[in-house]
Protein backbone atom coordinates (compact mmCIF):
# COMPACT_ATOMS: atom_id res chain seq x y z
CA UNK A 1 -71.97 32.98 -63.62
CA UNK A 2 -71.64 29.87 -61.84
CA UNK A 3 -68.90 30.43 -58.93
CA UNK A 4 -68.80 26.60 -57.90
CA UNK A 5 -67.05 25.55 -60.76
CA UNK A 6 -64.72 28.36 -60.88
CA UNK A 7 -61.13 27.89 -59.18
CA UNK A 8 -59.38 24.88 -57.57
CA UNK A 9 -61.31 22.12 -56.44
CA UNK A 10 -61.98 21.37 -52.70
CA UNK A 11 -59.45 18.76 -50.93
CA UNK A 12 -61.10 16.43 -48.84
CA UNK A 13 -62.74 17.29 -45.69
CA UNK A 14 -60.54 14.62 -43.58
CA UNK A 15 -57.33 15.41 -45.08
CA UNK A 16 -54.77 17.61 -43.69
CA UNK A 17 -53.64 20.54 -46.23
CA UNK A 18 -49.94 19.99 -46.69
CA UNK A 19 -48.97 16.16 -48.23
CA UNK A 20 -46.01 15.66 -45.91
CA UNK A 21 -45.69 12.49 -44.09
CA UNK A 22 -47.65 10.63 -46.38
CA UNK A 23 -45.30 8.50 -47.65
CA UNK A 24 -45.26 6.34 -44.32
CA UNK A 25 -47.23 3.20 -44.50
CA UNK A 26 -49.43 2.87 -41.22
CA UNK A 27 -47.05 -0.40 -39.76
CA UNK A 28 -44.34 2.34 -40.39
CA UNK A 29 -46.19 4.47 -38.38
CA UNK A 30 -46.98 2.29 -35.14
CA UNK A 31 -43.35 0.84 -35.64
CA UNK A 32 -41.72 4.20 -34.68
CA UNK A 33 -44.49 5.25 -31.82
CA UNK A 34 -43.79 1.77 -30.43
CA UNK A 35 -40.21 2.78 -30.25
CA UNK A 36 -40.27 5.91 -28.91
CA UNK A 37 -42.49 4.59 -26.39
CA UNK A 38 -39.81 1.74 -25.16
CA UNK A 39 -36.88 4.81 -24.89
CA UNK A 40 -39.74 6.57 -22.83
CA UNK A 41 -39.78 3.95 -20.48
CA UNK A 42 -36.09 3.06 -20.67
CA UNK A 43 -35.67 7.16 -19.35
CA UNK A 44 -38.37 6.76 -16.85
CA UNK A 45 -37.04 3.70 -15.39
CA UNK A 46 -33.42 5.07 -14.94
CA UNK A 47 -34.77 8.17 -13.66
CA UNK A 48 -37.03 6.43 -10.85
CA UNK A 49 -33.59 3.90 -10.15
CA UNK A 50 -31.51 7.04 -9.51
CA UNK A 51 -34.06 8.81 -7.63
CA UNK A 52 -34.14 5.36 -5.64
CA UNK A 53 -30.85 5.58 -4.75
CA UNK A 54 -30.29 8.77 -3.53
């Protein structure tokens, strides 16, 4: 009996198991970690003004 052919095939090596989040193109993507990176900064920037100021 051959055992290779038997079952479900094999996913890809380079692809994650579940299919969630694929429906995000990559500009999609780098759109929202650009924005979360500006409110980063925004924080970081108020924090370091109060911190200035006593």
């Amino acid at each position: 009996m051959d055992y290779g052919k038997s079952g479900n095939p094999k996913g890809g090596k380079h692809e994650p198991k579940n299919k969630e989040g694929r429906s995000k193109t990559i500009a999609e993507v780098a759109e929202e970690a650009r924005k979360a990176k500006a409110e980063l900064l925004e924080r970081m920037k108020a924090v370091a003004e109060a911190k200035k100021k006593g």
